[in-house]
Protein backbone atom coordinates (compact mmCIF):
# COMPACT_ATOMS: atom_id res chain seq x y z
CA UNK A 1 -4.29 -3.07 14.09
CA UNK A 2 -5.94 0.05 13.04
CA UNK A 3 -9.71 0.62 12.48
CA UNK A 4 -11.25 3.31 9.75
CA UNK A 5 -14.47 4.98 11.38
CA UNK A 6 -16.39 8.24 11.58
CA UNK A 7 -14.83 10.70 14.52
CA UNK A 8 -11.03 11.78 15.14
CA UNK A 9 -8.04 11.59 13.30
CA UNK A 10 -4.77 10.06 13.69
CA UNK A 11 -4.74 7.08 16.31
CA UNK A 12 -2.59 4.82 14.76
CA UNK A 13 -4.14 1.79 16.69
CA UNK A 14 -7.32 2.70 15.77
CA UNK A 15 -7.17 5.55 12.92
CA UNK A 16 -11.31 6.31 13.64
CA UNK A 17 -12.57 7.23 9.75
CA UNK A 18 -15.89 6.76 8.18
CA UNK A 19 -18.35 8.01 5.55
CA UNK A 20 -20.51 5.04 6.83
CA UNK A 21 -21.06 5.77 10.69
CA UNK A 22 -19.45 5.20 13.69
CA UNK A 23 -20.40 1.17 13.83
CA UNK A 24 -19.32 0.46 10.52
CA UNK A 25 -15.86 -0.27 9.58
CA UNK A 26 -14.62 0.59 6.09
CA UNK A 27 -11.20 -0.54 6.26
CA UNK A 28 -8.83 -2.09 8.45
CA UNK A 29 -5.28 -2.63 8.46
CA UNK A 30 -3.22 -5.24 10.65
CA UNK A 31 0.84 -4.21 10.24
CA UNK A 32 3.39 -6.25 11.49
CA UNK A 33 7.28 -7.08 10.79
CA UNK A 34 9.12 -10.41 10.53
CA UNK A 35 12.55 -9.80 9.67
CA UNK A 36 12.92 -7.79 6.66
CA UNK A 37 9.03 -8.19 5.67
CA UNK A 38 6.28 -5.81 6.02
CA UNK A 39 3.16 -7.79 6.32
CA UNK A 40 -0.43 -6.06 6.13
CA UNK A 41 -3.52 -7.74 6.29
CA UNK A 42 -5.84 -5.14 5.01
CA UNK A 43 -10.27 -6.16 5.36
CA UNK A 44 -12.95 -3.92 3.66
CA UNK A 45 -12.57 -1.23 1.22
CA UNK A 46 -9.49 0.67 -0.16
CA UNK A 47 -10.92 3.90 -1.82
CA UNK A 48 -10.77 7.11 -2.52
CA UNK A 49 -11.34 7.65 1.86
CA UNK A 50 -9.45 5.20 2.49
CA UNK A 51 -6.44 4.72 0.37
CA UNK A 52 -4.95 7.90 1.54
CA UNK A 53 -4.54 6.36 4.88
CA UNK A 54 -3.26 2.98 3.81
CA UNK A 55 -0.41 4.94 1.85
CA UNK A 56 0.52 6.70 4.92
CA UNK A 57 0.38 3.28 7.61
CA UNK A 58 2.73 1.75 4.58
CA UNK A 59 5.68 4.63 4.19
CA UNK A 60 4.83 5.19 7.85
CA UNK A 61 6.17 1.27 8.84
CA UNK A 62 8.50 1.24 5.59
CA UNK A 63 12.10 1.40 6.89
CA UNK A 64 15.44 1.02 5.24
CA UNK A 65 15.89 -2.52 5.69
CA UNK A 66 12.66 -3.80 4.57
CA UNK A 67 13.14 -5.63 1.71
CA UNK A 68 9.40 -6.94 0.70
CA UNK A 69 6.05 -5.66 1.37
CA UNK A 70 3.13 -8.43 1.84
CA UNK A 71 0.17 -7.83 1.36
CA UNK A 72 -2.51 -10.26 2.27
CA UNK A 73 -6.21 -9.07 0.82
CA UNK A 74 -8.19 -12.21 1.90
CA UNK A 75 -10.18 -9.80 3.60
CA UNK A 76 -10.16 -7.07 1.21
CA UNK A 77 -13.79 -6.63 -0.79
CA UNK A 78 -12.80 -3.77 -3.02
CA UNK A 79 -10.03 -1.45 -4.62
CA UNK A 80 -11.01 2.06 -6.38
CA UNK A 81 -8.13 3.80 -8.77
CA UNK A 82 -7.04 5.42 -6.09
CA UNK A 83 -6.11 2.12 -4.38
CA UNK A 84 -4.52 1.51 -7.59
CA UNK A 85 -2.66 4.56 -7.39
CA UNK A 86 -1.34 3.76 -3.73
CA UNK A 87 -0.50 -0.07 -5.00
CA UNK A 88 1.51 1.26 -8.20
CA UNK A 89 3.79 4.16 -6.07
CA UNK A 90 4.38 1.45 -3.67
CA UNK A 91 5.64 -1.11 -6.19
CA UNK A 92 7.90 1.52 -7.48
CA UNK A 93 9.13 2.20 -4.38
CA UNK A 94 10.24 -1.19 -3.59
CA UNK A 95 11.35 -1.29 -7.56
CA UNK A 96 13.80 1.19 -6.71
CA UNK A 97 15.40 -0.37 -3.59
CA UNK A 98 15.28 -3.53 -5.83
CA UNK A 99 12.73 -4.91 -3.43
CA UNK A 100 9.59 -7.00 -3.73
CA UNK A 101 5.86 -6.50 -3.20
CA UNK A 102 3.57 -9.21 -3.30
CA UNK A 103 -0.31 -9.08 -2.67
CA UNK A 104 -1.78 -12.51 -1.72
CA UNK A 105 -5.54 -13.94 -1.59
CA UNK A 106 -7.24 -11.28 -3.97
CA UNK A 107 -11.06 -12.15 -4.29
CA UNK A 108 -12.16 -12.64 -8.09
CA UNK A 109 -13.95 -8.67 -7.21
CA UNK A 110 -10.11 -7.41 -6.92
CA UNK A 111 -8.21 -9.63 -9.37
CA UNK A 112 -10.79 -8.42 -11.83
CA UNK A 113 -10.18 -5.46 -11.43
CA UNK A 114 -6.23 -5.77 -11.93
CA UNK A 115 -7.11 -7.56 -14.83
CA UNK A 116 -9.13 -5.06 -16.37
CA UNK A 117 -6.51 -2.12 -15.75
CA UNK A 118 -3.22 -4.10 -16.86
CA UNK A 119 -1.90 -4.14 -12.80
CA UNK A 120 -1.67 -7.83 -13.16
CA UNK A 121 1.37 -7.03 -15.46
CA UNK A 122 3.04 -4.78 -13.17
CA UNK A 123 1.87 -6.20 -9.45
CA UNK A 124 3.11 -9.74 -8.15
CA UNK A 125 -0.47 -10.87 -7.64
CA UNK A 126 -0.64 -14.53 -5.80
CA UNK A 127 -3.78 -16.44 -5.39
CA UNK A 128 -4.34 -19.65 -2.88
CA UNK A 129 -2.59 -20.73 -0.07
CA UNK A 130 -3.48 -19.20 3.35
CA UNK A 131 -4.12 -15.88 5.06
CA UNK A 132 -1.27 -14.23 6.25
């Protein structure tokens, strides 16, 4: 798992980036693999800070033999455009390895917003169930 906070760059366990100060957490991202499935539990805020990063941890763990991303966004309070951007060049990504992405547990806030912008057309957007 990987924190976003104020101070130094790069530490892929804890990836230290914030606009909000060094206690206060703005994103983070728990990656792990089962089998051919790239899971991420991602908490907090995907924006235009953030999302950057969380497109880098996901082609950074994306090998050849994954064949689905999950991504689990019970924890997730917000997406900006530019988390939509990140979302929509994954999904074509797996598109083109004739793969699957799925995002799971979206708050009303986020599945809103994919409403709003058409992404519930394009994403695999599943609600209930349990966190990852």
């Amino acid at each position: 798992m990987w924190v976003l906070r104020e101070g130094l760059h790069g530490n892929r366990n804890k990836a230290p980036y914030s606009r909000y100060g060094k206690d206060r957490e703005i994103m983070t991202v728990e990656a792990y693999k089962e089998e051919k499935k790239l899971i991420l539990k991602i908490a907090g805020r995907v924006d235009n800070t953030t999302a950057p990063l969380l497109e880098k941890e996901l082609r950074d763990r994306l090998d050849s033999d994954t064949a689905e991303i999950l991504l689990d966004f019970f924890l997730l309070d917000y997406i900006s455009s530019a988390g939509l951007r990140v979302l929509l060049t994954m999904q074509k990504l797996m598109n083109k390895r004739n793969g699957k992405m799925i995002i799971k547990n979206a708050n009303a806030i986020v599945t809103e917003t994919f409403k709003i912008t058409g992404f519930l057309n394009i994403l695999t957007v599943e609600q209930g169930g349990r966190p990852q």
